[in-house]
Protein backbone atom coordinates (compact mmCIF):
# COMPACT_ATOMS: atom_id res chain seq x y z
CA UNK A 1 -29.59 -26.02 30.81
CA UNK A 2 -26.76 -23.50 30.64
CA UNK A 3 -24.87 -23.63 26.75
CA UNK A 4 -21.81 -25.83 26.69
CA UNK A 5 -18.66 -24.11 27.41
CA UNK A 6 -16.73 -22.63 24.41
CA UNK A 7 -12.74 -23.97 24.12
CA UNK A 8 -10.36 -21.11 24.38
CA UNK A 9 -9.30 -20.24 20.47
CA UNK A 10 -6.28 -22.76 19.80
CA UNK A 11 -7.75 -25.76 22.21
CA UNK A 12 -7.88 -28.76 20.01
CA UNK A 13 -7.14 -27.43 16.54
CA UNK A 14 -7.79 -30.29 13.91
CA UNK A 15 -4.00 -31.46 12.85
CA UNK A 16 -5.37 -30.49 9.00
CA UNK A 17 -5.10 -26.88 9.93
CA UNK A 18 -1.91 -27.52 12.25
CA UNK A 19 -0.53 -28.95 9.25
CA UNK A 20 -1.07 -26.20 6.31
CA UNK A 21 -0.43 -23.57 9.16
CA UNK A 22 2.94 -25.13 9.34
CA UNK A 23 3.67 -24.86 6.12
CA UNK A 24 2.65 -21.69 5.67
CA UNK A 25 4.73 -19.61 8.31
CA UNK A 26 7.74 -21.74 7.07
CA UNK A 27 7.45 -20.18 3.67
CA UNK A 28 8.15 -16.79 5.10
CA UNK A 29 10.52 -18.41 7.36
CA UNK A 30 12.89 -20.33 5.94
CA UNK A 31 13.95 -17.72 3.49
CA UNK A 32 14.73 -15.31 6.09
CA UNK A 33 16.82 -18.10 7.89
CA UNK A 34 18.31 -18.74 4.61
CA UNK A 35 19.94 -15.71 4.47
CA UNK A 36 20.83 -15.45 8.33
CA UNK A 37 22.60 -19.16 7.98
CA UNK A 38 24.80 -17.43 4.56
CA UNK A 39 25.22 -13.94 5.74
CA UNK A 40 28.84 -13.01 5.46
CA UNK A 41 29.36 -11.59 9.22
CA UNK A 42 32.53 -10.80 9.04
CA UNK A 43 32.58 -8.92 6.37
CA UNK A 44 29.59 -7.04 6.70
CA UNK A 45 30.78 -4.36 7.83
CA UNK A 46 33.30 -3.76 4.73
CA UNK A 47 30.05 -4.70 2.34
CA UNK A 48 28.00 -2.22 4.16
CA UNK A 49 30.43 0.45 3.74
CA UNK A 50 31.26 0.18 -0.03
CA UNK A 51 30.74 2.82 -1.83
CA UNK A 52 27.76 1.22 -4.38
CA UNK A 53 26.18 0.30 -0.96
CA UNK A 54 26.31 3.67 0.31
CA UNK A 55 25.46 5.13 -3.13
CA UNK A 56 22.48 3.43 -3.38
CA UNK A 57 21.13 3.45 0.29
CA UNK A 58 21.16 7.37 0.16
CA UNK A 59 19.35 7.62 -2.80
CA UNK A 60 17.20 5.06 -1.79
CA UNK A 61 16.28 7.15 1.56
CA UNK A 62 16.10 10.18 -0.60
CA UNK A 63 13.81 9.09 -2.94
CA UNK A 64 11.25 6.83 -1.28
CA UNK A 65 11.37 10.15 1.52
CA UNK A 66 10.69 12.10 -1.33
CA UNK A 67 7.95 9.10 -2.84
CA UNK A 68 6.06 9.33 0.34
CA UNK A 69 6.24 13.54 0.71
CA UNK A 70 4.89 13.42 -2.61
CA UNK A 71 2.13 10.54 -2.02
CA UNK A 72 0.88 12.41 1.14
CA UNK A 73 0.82 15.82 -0.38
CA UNK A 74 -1.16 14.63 -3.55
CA UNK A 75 -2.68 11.32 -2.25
CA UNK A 76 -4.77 13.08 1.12
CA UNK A 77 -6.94 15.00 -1.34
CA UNK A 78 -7.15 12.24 -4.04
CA UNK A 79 -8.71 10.23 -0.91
CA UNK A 80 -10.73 12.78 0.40
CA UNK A 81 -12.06 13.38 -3.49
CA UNK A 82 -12.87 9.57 -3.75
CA UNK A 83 -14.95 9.19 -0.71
CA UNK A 84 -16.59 12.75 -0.19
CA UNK A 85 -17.63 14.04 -3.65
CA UNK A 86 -19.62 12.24 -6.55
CA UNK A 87 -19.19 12.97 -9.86
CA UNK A 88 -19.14 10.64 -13.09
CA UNK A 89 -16.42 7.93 -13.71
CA UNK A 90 -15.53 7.72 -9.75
CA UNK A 91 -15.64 4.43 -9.15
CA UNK A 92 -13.64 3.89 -12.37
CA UNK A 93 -10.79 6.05 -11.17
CA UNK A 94 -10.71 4.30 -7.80
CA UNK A 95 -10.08 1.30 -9.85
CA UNK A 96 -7.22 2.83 -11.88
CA UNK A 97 -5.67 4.72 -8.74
CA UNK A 98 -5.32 1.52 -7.01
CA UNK A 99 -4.12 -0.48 -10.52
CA UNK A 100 -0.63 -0.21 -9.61
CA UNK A 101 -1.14 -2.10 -6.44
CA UNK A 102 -1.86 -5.54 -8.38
CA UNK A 103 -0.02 -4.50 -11.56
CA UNK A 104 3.14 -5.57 -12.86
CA UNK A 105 6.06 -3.29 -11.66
CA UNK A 106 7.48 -3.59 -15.22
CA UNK A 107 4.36 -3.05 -16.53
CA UNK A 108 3.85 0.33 -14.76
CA UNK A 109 7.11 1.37 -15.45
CA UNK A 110 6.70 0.44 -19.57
CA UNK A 111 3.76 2.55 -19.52
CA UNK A 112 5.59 5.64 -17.58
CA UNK A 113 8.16 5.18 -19.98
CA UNK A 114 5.54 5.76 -23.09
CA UNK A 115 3.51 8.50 -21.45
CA UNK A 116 6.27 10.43 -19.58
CA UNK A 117 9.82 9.66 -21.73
CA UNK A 118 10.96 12.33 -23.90
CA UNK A 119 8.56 11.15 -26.54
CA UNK A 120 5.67 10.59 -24.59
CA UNK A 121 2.55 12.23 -24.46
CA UNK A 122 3.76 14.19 -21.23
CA UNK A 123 7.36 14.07 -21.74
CA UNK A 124 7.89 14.67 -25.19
CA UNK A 125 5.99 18.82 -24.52
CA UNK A 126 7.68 19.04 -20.71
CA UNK A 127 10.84 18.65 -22.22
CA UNK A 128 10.08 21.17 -25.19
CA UNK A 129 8.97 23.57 -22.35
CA UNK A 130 11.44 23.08 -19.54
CA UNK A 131 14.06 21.36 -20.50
CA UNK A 132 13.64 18.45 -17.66
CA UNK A 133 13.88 14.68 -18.78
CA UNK A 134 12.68 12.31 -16.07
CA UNK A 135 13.97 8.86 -17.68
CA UNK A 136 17.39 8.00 -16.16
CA UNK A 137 17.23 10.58 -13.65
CA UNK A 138 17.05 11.08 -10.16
CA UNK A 139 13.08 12.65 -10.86
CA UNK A 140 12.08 9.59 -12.82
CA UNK A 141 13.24 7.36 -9.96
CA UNK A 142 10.87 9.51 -7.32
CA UNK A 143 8.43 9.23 -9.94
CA UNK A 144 8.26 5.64 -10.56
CA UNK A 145 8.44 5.68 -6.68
CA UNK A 146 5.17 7.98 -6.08
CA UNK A 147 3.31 5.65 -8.84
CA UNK A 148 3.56 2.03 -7.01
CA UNK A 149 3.72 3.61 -3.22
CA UNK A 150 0.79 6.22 -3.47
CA UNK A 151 -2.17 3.72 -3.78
CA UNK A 152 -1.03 2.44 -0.54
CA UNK A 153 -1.85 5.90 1.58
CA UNK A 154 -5.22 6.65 -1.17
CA UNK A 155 -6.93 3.09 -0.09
CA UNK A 156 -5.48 4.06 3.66
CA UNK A 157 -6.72 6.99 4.16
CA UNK A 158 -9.96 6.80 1.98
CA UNK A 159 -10.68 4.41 4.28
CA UNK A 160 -10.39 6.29 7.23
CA UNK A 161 -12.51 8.96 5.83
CA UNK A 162 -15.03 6.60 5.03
CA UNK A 163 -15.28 5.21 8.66
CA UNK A 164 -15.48 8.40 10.58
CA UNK A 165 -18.74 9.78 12.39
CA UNK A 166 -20.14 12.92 10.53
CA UNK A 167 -21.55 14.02 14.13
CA UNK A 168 -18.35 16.40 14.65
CA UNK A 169 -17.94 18.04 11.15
CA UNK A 170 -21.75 18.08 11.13
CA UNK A 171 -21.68 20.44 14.54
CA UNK A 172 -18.83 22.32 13.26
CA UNK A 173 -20.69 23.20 9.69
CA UNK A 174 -23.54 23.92 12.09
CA UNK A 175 -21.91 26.27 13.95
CA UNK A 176 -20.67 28.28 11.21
CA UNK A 177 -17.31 26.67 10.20
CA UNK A 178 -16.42 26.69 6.88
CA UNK A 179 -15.44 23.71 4.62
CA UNK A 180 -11.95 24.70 4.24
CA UNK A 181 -11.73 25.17 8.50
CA UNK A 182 -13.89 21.81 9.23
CA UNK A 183 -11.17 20.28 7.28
CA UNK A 184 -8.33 21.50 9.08
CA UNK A 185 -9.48 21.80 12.08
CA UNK A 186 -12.10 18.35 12.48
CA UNK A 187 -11.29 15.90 9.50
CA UNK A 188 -7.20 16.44 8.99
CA UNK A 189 -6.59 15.53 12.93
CA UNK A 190 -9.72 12.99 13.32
CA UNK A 191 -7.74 10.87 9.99
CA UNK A 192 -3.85 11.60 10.88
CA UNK A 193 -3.46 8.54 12.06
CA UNK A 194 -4.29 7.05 9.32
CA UNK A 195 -2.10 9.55 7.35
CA UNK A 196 0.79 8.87 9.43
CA UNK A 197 0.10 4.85 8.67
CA UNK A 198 -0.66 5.50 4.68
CA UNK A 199 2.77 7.41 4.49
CA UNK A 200 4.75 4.89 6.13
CA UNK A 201 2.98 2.06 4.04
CA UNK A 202 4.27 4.31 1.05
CA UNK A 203 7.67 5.26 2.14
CA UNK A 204 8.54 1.08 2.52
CA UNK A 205 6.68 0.15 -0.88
CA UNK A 206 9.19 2.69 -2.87
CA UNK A 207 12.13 2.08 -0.80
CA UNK A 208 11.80 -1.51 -1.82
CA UNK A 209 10.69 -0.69 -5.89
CA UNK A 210 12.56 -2.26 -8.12
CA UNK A 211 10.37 -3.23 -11.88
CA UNK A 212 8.81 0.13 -12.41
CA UNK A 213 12.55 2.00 -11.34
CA UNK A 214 14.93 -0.06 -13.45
CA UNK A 215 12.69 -0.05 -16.38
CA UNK A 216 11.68 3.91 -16.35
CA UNK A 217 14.68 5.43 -14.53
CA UNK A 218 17.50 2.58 -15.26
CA UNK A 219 19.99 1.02 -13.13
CA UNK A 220 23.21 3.69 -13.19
CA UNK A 221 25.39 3.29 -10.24
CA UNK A 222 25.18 6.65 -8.22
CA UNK A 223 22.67 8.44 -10.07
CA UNK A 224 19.26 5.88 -10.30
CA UNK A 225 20.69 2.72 -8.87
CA UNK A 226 18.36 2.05 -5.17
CA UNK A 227 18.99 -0.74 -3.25
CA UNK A 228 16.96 -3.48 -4.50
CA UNK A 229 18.91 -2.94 -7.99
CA UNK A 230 22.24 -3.02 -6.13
CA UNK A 231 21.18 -6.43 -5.25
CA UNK A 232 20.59 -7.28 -8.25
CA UNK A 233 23.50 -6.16 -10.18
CA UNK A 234 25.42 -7.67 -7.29
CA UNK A 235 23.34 -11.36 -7.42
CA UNK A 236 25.27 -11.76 -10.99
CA UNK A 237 29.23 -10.64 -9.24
CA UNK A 238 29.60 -10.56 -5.58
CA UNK A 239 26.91 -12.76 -3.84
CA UNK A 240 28.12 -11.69 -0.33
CA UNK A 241 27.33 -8.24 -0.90
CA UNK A 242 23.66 -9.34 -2.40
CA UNK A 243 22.91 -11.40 0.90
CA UNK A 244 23.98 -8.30 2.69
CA UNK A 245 22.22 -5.62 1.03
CA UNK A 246 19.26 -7.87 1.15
CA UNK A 247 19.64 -8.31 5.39
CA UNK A 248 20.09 -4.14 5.16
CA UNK A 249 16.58 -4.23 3.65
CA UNK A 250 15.39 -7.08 5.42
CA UNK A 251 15.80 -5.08 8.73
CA UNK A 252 14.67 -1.57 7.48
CA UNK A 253 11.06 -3.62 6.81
CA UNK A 254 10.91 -4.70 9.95
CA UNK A 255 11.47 -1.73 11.48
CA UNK A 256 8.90 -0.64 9.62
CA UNK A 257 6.55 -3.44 10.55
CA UNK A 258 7.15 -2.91 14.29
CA UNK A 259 6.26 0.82 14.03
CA UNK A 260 2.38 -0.18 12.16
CA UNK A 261 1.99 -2.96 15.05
CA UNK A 262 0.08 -1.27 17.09
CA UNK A 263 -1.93 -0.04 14.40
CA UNK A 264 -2.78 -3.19 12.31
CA UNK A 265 -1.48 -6.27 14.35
CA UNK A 266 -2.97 -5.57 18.09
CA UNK A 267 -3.96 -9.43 19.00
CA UNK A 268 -7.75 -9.41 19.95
């Protein structure tokens, strides 16, 4: 006797799960609807174009750009150090590397602040030697940027490296490639896709940062102030302009979202 049937996936789902499934999508829906149903459409255009909007939106492009330059350049051999070489305290640094991902914002930023302020540990000898000061500056905003985004392309592309088939670098190596030109020439391409992804995951978390920013590199109109703390600082004068700023970002993530479809939300 042949097995029964199997429903197709959605045939008679119990009304329990119906239910909670419900709920669920409507707490990431009604929020967006929220601020749809109060946006100020006609004057949008004037909010858009003020000149704390436009202050902040460049140097939010700027510096998450500049967040995500900086998480690829450093984070692709962090990755490739966590999942190709073994040495003591690894799995303890894997931890810490990806600390910032479940960390409080503020928290991260406090301990930037300590470590990397003109007192700190860091800050207190760069500034003796150079001169720079990240806090309240354009630096400690990328900064603050590269430490909450970078996880994102580490556990992305670490990831990667761990999945891939050793058969091609393996041949290479056998043929007489060295390290360095198995990986340019096998690994790099075989994991830029999941490069591409990491830095895009990176370049959204910073350009939507707002604890670890406003508490290491301040909130000064035109020099550290990013979007999110334009709609802040505008949630306590001009709601209109905080509803729009927020619909700005709003469509900048989906954008983003719509670009890593194909990569992480194919239906099976």
């Amino acid at each position: 006797m042949s097995a029964p049937r199997r429903r197709a996936r959605g045939d008679g789902a119990p009304p329990i799960l119906v239910v909670l499934g419900a709920v669920a999508a409507a707490l990431f829906v009604v929020p967006l609807v929220g601020l749809l149903d109060v946006a100020p459409w006609s004057r949008m255009p004037d909010l858009l174009t003020d000149e704390t909007v436009v202050d902040a939106l460049a140097l939010s492009l700027v510096t998450s750009l500049a967040a995500a330059g900086a998480s690829v350049l450093l984070g692709v051999p962090l990755a490739w150090l966590l999942s190709r070489t073994r040495f003591p305290g690894r799995s303890i640094l894997r931890a810490v590397v990806t600390l910032p991902m479940v960390l409080p914002p503020v928290v991260g930023g406090a301990a930037l602040l300590v470590s990397l302020g003109r007192r700190g540990i860091v800050g207190q000898p760069l500034d003796s030697a150079t001169g720079i000061v990240l806090p309240f500056s354009i630096w400690g905003v990328i900064v603050a940027n590269t430490f909450v985004a970078m996880p994102f392309l580490v556990i992305t592309v670490d990831s990667a490296l761990g999945g891939l088939d050793g058969r091609h670098e393996s041949a290479a190596a056998t043929l007489g490639a060295s390290r360095a030109a198995v990986l340019r020439r096998i690994t790099l391409p075989m994991i830029a896709p999941a490069v591409k992804a990491g830095a895009i995951l990176a370049w959204a978390r910073a350009f939507g940062e707002f604890g670890a920013t406003v508490t290491f590199a301040g909130n000064l109109q035109g020099r550290t102030q990013t979007l999110p703390l334009a709609v802040f600082v505008a949630l306590d004068g001009d709601r209109d302009a905080a509803i729009a700023i927020s619909l700005l970002m709003v469509a900048v993530s989906v954008a983003v979202l719509v670009v890593l479809r194909d990569r992480w939300w194919t239906p099976s």
